[in-house]
Every structure is written in C-alpha cells, then in structure tokens.
N, C-alpha and C. Protein backbone atom coordinates (compact mmCIF):
# COMPACT_ATOMS: atom_id res chain seq x y z
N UNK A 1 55.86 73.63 111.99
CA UNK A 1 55.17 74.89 112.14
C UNK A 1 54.00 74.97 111.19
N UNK A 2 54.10 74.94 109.79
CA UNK A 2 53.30 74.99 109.17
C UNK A 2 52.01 73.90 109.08
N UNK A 3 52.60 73.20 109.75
CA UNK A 3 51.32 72.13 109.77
C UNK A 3 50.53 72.44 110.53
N UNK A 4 50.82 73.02 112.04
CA UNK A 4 49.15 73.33 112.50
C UNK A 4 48.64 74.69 112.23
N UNK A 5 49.39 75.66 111.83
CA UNK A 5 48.47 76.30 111.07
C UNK A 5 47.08 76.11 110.38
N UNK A 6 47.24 75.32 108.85
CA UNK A 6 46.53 74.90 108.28
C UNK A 6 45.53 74.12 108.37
N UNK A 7 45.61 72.84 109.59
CA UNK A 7 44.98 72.13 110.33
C UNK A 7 44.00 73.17 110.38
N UNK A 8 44.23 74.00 111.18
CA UNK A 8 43.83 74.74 112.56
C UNK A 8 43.15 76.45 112.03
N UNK A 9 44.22 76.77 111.35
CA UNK A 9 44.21 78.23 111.26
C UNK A 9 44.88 78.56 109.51
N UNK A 10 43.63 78.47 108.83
CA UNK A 10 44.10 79.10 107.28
C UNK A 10 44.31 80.24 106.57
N UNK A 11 42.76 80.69 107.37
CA UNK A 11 42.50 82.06 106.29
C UNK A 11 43.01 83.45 107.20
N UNK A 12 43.69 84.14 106.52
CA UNK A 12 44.04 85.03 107.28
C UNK A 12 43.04 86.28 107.08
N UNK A 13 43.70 87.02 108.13
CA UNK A 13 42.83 88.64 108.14
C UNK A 13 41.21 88.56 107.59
N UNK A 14 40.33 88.29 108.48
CA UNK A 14 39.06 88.06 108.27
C UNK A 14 38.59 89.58 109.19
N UNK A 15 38.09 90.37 107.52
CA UNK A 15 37.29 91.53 108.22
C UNK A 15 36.14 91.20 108.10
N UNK A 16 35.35 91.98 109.79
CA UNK A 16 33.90 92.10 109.46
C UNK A 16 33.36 93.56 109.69
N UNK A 17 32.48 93.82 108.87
CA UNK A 17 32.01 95.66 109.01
C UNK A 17 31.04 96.11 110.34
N UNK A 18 31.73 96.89 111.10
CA UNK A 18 30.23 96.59 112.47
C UNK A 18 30.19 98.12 112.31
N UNK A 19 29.14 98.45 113.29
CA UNK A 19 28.91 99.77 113.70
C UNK A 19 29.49 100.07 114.55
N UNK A 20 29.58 101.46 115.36
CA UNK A 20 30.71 101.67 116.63
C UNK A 20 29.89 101.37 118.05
N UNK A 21 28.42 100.80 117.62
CA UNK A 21 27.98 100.29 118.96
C UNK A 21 28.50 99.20 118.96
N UNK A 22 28.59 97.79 118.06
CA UNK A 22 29.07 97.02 117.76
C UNK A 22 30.20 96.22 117.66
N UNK A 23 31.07 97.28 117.85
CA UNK A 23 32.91 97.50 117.81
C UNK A 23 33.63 96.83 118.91
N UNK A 24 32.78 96.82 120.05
CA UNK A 24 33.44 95.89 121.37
C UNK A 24 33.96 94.56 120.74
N UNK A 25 34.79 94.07 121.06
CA UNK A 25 35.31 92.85 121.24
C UNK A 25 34.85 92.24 122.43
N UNK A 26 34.47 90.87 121.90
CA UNK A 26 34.00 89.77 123.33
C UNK A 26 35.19 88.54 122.99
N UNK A 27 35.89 88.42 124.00
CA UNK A 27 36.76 87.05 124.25
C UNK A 27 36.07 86.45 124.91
N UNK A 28 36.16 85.01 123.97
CA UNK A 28 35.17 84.04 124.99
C UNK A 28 35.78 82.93 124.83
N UNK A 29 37.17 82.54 125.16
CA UNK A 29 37.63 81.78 125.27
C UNK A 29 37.37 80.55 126.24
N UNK A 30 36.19 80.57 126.84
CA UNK A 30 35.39 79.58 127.71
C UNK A 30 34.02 78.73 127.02
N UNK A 31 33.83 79.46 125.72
CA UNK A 31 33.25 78.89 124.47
C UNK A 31 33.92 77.80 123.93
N UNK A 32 35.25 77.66 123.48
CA UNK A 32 36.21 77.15 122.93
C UNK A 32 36.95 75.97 123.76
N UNK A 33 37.14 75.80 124.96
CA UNK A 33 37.40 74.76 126.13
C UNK A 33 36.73 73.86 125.77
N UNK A 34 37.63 72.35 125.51
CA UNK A 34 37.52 71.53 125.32
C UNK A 34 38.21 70.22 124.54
N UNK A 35 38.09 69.37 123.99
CA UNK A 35 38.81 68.49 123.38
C UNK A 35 37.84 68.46 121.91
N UNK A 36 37.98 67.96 121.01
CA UNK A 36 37.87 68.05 119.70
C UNK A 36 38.47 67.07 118.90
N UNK A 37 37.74 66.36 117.87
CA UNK A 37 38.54 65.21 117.46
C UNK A 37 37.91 65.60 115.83
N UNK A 38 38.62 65.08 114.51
CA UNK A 38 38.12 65.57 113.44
C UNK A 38 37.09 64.34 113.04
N UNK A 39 36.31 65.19 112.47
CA UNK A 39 35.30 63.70 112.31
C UNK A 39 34.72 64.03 110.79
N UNK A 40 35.21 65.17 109.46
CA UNK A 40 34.77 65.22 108.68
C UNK A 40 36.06 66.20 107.81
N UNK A 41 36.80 65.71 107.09
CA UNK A 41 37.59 66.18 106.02
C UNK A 41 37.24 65.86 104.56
N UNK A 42 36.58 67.24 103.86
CA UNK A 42 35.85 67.34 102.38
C UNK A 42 36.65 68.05 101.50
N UNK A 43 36.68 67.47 100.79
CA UNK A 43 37.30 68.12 99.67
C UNK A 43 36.58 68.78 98.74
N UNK A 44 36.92 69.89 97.66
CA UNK A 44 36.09 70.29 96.77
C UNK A 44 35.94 69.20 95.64
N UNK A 45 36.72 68.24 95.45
CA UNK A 45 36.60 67.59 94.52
C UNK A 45 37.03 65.79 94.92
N UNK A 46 35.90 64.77 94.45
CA UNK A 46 36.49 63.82 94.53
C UNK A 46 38.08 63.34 94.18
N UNK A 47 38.61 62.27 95.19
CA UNK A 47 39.92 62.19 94.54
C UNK A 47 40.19 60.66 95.30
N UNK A 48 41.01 59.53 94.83
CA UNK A 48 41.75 58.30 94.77
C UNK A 48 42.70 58.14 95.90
N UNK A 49 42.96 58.72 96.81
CA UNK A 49 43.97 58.70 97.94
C UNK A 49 44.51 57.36 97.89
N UNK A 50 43.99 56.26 98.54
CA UNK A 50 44.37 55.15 98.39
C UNK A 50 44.60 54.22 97.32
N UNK A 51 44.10 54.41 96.45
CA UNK A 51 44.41 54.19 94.85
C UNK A 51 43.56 52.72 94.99
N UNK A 52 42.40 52.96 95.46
CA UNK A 52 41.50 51.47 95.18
C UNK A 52 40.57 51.74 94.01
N UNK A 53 40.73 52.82 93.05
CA UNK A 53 40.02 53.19 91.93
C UNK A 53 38.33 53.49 92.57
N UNK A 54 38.30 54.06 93.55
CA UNK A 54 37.00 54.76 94.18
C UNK A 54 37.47 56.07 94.58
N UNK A 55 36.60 57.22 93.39
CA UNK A 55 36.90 58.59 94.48
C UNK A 55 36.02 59.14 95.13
N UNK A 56 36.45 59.96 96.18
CA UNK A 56 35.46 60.37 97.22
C UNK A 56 35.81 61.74 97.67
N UNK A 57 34.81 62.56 97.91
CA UNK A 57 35.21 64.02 98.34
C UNK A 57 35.28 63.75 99.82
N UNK A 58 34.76 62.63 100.62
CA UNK A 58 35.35 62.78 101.93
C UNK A 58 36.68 62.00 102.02
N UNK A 59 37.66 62.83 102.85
CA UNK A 59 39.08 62.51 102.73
C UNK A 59 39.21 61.62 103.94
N UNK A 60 38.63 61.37 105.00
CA UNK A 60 38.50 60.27 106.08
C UNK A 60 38.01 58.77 105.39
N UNK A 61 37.27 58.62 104.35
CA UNK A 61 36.90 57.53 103.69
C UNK A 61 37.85 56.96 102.97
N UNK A 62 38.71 57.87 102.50
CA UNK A 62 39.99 57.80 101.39
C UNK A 62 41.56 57.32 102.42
N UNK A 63 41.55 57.39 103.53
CA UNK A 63 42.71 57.12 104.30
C UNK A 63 42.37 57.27 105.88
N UNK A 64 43.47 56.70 106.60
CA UNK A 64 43.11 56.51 108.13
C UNK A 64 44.25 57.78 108.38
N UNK A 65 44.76 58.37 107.93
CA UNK A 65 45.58 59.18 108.17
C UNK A 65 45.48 59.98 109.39
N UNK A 66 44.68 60.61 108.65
CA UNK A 66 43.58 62.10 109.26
C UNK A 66 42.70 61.42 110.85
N UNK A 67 43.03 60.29 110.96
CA UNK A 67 41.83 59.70 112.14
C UNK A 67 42.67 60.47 113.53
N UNK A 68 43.94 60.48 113.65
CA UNK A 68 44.18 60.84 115.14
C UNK A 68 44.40 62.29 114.90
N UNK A 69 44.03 63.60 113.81
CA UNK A 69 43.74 65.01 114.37
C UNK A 69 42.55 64.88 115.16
N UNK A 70 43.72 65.79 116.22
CA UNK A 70 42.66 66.42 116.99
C UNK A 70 42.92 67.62 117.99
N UNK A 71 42.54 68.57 118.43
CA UNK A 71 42.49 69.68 119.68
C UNK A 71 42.59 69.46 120.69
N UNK A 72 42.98 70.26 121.61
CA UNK A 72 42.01 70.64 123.00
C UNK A 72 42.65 71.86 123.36
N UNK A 73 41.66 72.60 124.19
CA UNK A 73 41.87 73.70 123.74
C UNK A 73 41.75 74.03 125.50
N UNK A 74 42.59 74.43 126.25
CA UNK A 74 42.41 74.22 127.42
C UNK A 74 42.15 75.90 128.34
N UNK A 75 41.68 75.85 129.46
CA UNK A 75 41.46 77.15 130.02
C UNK A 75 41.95 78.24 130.40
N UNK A 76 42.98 77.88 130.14
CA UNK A 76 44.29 79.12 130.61
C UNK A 76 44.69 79.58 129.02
N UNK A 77 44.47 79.12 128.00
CA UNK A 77 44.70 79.60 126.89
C UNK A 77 45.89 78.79 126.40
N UNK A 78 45.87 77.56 126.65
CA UNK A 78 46.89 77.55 125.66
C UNK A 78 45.83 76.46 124.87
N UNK A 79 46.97 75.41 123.90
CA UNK A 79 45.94 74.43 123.18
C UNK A 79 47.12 73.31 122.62
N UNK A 80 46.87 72.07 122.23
CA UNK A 80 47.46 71.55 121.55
C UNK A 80 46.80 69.99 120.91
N UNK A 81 48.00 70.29 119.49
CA UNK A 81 47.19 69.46 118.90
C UNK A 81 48.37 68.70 117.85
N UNK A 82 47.33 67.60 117.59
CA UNK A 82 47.64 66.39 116.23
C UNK A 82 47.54 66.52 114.81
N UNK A 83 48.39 66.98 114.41
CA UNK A 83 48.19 66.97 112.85
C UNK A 83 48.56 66.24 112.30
N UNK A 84 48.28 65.87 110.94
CA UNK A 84 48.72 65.37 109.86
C UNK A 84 48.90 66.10 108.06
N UNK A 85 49.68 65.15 108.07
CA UNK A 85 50.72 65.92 106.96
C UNK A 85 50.54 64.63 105.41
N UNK A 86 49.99 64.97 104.68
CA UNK A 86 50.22 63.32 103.21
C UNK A 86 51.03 63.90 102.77
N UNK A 87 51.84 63.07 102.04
CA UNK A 87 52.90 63.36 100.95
C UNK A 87 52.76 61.95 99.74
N UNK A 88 53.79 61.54 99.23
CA UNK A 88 53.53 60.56 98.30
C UNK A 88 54.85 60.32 98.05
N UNK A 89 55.28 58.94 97.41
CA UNK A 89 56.17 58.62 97.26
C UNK A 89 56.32 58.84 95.32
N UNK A 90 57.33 58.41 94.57
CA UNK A 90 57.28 58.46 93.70
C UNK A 90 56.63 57.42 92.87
N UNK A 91 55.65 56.37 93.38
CA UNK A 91 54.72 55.46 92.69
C UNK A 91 52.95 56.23 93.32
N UNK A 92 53.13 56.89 93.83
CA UNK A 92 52.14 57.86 94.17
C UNK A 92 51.68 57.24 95.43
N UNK A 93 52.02 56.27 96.22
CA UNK A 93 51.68 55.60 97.63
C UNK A 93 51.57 56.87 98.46
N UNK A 94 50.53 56.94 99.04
CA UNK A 94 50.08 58.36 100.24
C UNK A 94 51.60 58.12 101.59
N UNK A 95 52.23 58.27 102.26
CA UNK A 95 53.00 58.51 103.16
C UNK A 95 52.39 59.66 104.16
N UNK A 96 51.95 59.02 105.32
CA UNK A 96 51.42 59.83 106.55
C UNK A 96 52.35 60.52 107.77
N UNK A 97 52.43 61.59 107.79
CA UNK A 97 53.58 62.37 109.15
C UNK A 97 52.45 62.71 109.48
N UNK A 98 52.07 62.76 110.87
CA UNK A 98 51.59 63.46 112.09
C UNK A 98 52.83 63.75 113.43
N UNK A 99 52.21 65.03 113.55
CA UNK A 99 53.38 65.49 114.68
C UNK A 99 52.11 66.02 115.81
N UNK A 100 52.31 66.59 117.18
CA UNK A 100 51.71 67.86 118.24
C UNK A 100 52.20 68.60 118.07
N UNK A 101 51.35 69.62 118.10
CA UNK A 101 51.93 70.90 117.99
C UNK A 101 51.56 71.57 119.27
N UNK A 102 52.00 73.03 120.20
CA UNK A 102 51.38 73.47 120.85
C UNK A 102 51.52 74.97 120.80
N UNK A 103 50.89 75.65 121.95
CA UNK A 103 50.88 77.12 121.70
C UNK A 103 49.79 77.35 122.77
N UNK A 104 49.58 78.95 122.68
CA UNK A 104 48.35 79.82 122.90
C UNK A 104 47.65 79.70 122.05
N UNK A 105 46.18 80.17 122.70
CA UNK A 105 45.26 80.55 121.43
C UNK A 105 43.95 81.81 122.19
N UNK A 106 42.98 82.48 121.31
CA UNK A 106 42.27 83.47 121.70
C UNK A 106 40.81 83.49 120.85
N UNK A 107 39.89 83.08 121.62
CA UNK A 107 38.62 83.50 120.26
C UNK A 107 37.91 84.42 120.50
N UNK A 108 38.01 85.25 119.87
CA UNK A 108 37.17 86.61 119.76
C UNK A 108 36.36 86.65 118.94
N UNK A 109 34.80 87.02 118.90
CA UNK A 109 33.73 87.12 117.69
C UNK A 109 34.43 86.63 116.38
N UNK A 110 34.10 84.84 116.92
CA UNK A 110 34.36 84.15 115.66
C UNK A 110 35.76 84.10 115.30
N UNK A 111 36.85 84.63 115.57
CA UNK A 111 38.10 84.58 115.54
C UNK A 111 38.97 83.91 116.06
N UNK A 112 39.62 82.61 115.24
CA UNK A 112 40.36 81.99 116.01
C UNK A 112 41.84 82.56 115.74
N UNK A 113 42.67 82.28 116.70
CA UNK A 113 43.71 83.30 116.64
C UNK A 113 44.96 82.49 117.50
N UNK A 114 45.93 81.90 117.05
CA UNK A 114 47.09 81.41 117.71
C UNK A 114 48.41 81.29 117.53
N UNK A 115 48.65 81.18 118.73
CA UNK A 115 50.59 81.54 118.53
C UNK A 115 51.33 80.49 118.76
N UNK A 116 52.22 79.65 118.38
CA UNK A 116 52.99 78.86 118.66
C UNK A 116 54.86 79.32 118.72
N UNK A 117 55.63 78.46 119.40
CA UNK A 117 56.86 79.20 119.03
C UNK A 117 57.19 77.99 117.73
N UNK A 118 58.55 78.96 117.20
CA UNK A 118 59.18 78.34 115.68
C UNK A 118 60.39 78.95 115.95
N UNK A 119 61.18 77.72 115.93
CA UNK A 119 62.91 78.35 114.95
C UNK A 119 63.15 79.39 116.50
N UNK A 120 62.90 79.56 117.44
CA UNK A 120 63.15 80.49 118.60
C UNK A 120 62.55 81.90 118.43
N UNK A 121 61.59 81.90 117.94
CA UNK A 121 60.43 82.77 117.59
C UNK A 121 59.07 82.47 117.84
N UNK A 122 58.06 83.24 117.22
CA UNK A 122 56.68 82.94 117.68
C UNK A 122 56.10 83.15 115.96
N UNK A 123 55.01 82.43 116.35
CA UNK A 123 54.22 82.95 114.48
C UNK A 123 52.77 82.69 115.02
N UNK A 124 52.00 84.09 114.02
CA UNK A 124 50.80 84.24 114.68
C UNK A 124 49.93 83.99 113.67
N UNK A 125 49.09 83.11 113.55
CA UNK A 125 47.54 82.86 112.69
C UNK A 125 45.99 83.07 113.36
N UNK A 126 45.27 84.03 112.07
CA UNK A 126 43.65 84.18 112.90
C UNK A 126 43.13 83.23 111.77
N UNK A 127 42.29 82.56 112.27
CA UNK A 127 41.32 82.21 111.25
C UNK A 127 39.27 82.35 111.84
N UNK A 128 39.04 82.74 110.64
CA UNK A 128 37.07 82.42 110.97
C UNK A 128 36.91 81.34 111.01
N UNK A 129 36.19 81.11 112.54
CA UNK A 129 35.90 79.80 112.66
C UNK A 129 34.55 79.46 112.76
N UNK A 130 33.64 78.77 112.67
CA UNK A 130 32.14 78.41 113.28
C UNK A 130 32.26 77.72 114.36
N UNK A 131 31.94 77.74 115.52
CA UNK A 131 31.67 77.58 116.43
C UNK A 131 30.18 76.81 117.26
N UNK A 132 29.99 75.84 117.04
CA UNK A 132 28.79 75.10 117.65
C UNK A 132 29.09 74.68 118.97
N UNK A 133 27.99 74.42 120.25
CA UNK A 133 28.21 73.99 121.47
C UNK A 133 28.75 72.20 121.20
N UNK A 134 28.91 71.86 120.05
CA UNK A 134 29.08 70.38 119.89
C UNK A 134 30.33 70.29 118.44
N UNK A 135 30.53 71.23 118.13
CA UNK A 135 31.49 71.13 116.99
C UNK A 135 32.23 72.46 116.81
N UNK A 136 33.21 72.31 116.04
CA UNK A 136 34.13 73.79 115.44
C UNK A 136 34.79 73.52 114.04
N UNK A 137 34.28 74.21 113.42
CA UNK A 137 34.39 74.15 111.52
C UNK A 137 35.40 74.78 110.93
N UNK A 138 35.46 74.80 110.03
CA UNK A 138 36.70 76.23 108.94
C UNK A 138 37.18 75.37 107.96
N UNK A 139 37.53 76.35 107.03
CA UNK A 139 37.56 76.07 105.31
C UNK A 139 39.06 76.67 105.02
N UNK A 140 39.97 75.49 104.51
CA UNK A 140 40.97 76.16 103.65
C UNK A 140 40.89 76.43 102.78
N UNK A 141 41.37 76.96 101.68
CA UNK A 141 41.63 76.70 100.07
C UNK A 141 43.49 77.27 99.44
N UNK A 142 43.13 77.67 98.15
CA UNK A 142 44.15 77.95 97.19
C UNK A 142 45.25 77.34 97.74
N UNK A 143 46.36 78.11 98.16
CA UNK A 143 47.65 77.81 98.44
C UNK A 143 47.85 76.93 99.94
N UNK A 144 46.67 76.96 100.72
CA UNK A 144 46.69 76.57 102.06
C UNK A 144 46.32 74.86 101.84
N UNK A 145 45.97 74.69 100.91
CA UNK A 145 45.29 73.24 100.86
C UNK A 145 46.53 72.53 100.34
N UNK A 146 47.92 72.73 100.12
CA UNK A 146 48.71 72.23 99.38
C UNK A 146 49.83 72.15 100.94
N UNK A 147 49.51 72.39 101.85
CA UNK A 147 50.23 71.89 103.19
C UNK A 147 49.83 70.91 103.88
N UNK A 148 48.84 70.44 103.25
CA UNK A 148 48.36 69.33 103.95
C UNK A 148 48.94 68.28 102.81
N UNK A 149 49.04 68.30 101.25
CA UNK A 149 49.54 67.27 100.52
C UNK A 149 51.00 67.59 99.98
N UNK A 150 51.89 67.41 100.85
CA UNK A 150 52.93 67.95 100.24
C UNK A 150 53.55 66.93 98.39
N UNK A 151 54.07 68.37 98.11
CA UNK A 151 54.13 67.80 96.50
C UNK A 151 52.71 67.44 96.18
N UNK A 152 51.62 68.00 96.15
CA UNK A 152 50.55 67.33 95.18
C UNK A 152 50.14 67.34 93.84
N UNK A 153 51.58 68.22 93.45
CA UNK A 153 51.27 67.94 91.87
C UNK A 153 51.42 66.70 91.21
N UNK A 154 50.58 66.48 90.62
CA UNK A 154 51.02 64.81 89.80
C UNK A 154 50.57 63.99 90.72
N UNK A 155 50.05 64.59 91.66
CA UNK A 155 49.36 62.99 93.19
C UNK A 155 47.89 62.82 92.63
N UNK A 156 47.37 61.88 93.32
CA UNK A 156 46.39 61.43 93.35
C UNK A 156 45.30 62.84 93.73
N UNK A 157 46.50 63.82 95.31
CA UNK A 157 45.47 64.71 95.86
C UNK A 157 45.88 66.10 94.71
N UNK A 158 46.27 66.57 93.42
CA UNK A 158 46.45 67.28 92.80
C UNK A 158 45.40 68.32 92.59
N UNK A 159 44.00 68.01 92.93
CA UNK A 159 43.22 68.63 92.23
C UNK A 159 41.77 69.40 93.13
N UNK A 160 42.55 68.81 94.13
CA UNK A 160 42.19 69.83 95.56
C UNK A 160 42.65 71.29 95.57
N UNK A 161 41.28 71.98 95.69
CA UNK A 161 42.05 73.38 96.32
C UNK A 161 41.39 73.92 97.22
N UNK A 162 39.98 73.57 97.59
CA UNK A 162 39.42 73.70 99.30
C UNK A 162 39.19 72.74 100.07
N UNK A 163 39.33 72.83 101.23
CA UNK A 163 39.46 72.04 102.56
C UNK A 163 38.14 71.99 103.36
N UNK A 164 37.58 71.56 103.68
CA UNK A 164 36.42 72.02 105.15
C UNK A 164 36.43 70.81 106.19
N UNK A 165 36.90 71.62 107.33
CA UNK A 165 37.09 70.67 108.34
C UNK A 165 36.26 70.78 109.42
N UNK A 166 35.80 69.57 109.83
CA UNK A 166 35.00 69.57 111.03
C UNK A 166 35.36 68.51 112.03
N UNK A 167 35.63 69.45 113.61
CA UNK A 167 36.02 68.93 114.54
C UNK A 167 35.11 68.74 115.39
N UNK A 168 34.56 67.63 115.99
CA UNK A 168 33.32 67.45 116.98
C UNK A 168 34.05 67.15 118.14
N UNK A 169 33.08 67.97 119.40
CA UNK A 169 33.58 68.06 120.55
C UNK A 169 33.22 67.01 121.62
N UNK A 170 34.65 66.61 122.25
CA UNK A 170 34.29 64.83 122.88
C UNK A 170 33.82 65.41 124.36
C-alpha cells in the first residue's frame, strides 16, 4: 500500500486560494491518459547507493532499481503501476522490492488524487502534480522520502529528505 502512494502521491491536502469565479472544478482526466515511465529520480542531496565511492543526486545513476517504475493511467479511470521499494542489508548492500499496484485515479486543476484497495478497505491520496503534454512531475520530502528507503538510517540513502520525480510519457 504504502509504496504507491509515495511513488505516485506524497503531499497531501494541497490548497489553492481562487476567487468564486474561479471555484469550478475542471476534471480532465483525458489530460492524464497514458503510459509513463520514470526517467529522472533527484535527490536533495548527493548520496553512494551502490557504494562505488561516487555520489550523485540523480538516483537512476546510483542503481537500476528505479528503471522499471512506471504508470499508465487509463480512460475509464483507473491506473496502475510499478514501484520500487530500497532497503539495505546489514553491510549496507541496497536490496530492491518492486511490486504493481492498482486503483482509480482523478485529476482535477493539478490534483492528482487516488484510491487503491488495502487490508479490504480503500485509502485515498491527492497529490500536486505538474502536468506537461510529454511528462508528469511531483516532489516528496520529510517523512515521505523514507518509504522509498526503508530503514535509511545509517544507509548510504540516510540523508535524503526530498524526492522529485519525473515521469515521461511513452
């Protein structure tokens, strides 16, 4: 569950101030249709993933991990996707889980917004997204960037605390 969240959907409750001409909601979930593959994971801070004594704030340079996330986000609303998960062993070796995840999803002015089921329930995440006719962006940080490295205290990825991901559209 928690893994495509974070992938996907970090920051919660994103207000924006409009006027009451302004106030309409536009779903444009025909914006969002498509497939998506990640083609840029940055970190705020260089870091050693692979432990070849080179650090790098891009996290795709640092491991093949991250190569098979990816989206698609299909027309009836639902979506599904590839995540990945690092962890580390106790000599600090990176260990890669990727799972699919699936669900609904909804974008409204910039709002990405999705439901998956869990545990025989549902759990709901919005996140601000950027939106290009050729890409789709968004930024984790603080506590959200620590689901992607599980245990990263004492890791190599310890010293991460924002994310920015960019998914280009195939």
């Amino acid at each position: 569950m928690k893994n495509i969240f974070y992938p996907l959907i970090a920051l919660l409750f994103v207000f924006t101030a409009c006027s009451d001409d302004d106030n309409q909601s536009i779903n444009n979930n025909t914006a969002l249709v498509g497939n998506y593959v990640l083609s840029t994971l940055t970190a705020d801070v260089a870091v050693d993933l692979n432990q070849d004594m080179i650090t790098n704030i891009e996290l795709t340079d640092e491991t093949s991990c991250f190569d098979t996330m990816a989206i698609a986000f299909n027309a009836d609303g639902t979506f599904s996707s590839t995540v990945a998960e690092v962890s580390f062993d106790a000599a600090n070796n990176l260990i890669c889980n990727t799972s699919v995840e699936s669900g609904t999803y909804s974008y409204v002015n910039g709002v990405l917004t999705i439901t998956i089921s869990v545990n025989g329930g549902t759990a709901t995440e919005s996140q601000q997204v950027l939106l290009t006719p050729t890409s789709l962006s968004f930024n984790v940080d603080d506590n959200d960037v620590a689901q992607y490295f599980s245990g990263a205290s004492g890791t190599p990825a310890s010293g991460i605390t924002s994310l920015d991901f960019v998914y280009n559209k195939i």
